[in-house]
Structure formats: structure tokens, C-alpha cells
Protein backbone atom coordinates (compact mmCIF):
# COMPACT_ATOMS: atom_id res chain seq x y z
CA UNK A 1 129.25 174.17 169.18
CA UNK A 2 126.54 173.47 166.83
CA UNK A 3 125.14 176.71 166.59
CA UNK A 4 124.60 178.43 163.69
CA UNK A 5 124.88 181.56 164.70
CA UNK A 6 127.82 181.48 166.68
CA UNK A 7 129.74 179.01 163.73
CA UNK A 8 128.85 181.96 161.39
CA UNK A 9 130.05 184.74 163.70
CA UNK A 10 133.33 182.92 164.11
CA UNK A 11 133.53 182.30 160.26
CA UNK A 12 133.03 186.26 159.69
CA UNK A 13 136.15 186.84 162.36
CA UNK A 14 138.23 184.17 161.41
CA UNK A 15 137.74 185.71 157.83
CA UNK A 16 138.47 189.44 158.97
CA UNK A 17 141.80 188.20 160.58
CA UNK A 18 142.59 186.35 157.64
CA UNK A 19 141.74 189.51 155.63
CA UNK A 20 144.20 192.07 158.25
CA UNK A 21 146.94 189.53 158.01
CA UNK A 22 147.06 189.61 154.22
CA UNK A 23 146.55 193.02 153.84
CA UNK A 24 150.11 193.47 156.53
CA UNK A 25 152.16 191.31 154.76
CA UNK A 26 152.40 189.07 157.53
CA UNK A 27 152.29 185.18 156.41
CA UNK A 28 148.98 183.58 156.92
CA UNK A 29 148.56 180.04 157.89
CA UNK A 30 145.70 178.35 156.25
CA UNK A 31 144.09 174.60 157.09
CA UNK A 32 143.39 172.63 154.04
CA UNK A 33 142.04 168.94 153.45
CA UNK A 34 144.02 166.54 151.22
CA UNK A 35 142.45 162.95 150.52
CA UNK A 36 144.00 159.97 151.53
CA UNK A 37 146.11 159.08 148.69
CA UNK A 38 147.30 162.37 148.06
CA UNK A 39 148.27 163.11 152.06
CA UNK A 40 150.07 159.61 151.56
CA UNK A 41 152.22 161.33 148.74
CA UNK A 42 152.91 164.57 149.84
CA UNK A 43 154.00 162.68 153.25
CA UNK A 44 156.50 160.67 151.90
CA UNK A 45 157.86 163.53 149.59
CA UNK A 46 156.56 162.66 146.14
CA UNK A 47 154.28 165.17 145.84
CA UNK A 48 155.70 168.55 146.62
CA UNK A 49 152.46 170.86 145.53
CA UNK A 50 148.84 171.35 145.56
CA UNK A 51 145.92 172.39 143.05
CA UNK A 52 144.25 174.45 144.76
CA UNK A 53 141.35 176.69 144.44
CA UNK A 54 142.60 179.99 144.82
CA UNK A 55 140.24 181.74 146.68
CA UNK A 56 142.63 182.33 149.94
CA UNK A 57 145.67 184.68 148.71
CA UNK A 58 147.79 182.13 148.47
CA UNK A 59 151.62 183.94 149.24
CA UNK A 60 155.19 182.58 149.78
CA UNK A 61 156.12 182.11 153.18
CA UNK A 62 152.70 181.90 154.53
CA UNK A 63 152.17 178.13 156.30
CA UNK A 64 149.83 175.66 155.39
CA UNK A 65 148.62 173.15 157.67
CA UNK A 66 147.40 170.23 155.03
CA UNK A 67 144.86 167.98 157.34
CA UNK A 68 143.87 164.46 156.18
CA UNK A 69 140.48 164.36 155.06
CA UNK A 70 138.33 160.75 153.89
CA UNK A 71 135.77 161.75 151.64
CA UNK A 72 134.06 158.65 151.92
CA UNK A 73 133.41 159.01 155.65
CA UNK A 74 133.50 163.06 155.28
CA UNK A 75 135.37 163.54 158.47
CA UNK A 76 138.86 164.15 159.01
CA UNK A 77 141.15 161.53 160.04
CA UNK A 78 143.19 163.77 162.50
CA UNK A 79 146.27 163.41 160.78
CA UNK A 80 148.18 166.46 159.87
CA UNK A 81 151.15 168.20 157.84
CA UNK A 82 152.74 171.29 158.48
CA UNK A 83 154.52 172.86 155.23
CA UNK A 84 155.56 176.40 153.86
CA UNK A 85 154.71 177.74 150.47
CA UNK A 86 157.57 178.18 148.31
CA UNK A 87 155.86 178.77 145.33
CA UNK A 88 152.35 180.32 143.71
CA UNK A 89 151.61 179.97 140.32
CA UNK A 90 148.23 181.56 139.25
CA UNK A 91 146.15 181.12 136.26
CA UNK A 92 146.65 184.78 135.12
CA UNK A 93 150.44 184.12 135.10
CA UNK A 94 149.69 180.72 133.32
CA UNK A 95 146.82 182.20 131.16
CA UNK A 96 149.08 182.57 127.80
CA UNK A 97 148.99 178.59 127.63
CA UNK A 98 145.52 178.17 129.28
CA UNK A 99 147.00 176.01 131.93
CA UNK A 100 145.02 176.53 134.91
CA UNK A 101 140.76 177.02 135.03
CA UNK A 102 140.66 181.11 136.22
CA UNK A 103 139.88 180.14 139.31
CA UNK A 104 142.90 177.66 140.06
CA UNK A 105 146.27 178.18 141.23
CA UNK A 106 149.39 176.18 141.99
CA UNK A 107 151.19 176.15 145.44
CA UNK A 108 154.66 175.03 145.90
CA UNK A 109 155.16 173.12 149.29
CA UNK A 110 157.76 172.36 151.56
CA UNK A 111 158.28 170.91 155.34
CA UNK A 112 159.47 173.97 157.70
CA UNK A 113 162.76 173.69 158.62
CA UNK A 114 161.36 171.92 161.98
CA UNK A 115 159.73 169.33 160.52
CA UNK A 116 158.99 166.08 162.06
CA UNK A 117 156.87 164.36 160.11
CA UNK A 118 153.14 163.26 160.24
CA UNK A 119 150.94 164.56 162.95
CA UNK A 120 147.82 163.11 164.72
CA UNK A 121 145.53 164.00 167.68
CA UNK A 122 145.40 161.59 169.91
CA UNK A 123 141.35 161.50 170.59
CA UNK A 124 141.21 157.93 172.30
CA UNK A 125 142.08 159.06 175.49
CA UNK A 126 140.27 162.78 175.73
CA UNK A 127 143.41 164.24 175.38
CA UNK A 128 143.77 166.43 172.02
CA UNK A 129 147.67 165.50 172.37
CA UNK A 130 150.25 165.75 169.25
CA UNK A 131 151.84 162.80 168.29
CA UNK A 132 154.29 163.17 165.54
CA UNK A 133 155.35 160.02 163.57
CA UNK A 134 158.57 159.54 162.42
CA UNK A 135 158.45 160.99 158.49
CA UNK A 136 157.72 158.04 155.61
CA UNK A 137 160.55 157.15 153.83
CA UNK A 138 160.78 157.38 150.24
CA UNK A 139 161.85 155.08 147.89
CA UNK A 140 164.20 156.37 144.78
């Protein structure tokens, strides 16, 4: 799948959906990277939020599927988390205090109701399997 053509097309589709589903009300789900360190934190609990850029239409409800991402290597590391947004807090509602850059926003997080933990794709074998790992305790 190394086209360039066909990678675009997709892109443009994948967009228009994206585009349909906002426009109904309907919760999107959107696939983000996280670094290492940060994936670590929001896995365990401590970190119940991401800076994002908002450039999706960020909403309550929608899901966001947070996949680990090593910048160092640039390539995922096919771990995953599954969350909700509870929250959106944009720069024009924070612009009073000049809080956020205008392009910024603020997303509240939390692990669906369902929620098992960590995911991974299990790519040893061929298989793209789910394995979910028990959640990472935190420590108070």
C-alpha cells in the first residue's frame, strides 16, 4: 500500500467521513500518537488529558484511540488506549488569560466504561490479534 495515489484517495475519504460524522452529531473516533513517557502516564492514570492540536473537532463523547508512538524510531510501537472525551477546552474559551496558542485545545480523557487496559497487536506471529494487558497500577 505504498501508493501515493491510492494513500491520498483514502486520506480524502477518510476525511469526508470524518467531516459527515461531525456535521450529524454522531461521536467520532479519532487515532492519535502519544510518546512513550506520556502513554506510560496516561496508562497508569496520572495523566487524564491531552494537548492537542485542535485541528479535528474535538467533541465530548466522541472516542479516542491514543496509539503509542517512539519518535526516535518514528514507528509505532503497537500499543494502544481506548478512552472517551469528557472534556474540550479551546483556546477561544481560554483566550481571556492567553492560556492556550490559537491553535491548541485541551481534551479531557477517560477509559470507556469497558476498559481493560493496555492494548497491543500481536505482529510476531502474522496474526494482527488484540492482546489486552492487565491495566498499570498506580501508586498514591
Amino acid at each position: 500500500m505504498n501508493n501515493p495515489n491510492l494513500l491520498a484517495h483514502v486520506q480524502i475519504i477518510r476525511e469526508a467521513c470524518e467531516k459527515r460524522l461531525q456535521d450529524s452529531g454522531q461521536p467520532t473516533h479519532h487515532v492519535i500518537k502519544c510518546w512513550p513517557p506520556f502513554f506510560d502516564d496516561v496508562g497508569d492514570g496520572r495523566k487524564t488529558f491531552e494537548l492537542r492540536r485542535d485541528d479535528r473537532g474535538y467533541k465530548v463523547r466522541d472516542s479516542v484511540e491514543l496509539r503509542e508512538y517512539d519518535p526516535t524510531l518514528k514507528a509505532h510501537t503497537g500499543r494502544w488506549l481506548m478512552f472517551q472525551i469528557s472534556y474540550v477546552l479551546r483556546a477561544k474559551d481560554a483566550g481571556p488569560f492567553g492560556l492556550l496558542r490559537r491553535d491548541a485545545c485541551v481534551i479531557g480523557i477517560k477509559p470507556p466504561a469497558n476498559h481493560t487496559g493496555v492494548h497491543a497487536i500481536e505482529v510476531a506471529n502474522g496474526d494482527d490479534e488484540c492482546v489486552c494487558e492487565p491495566p498499570i497500577a498506580t501508586e498514591i
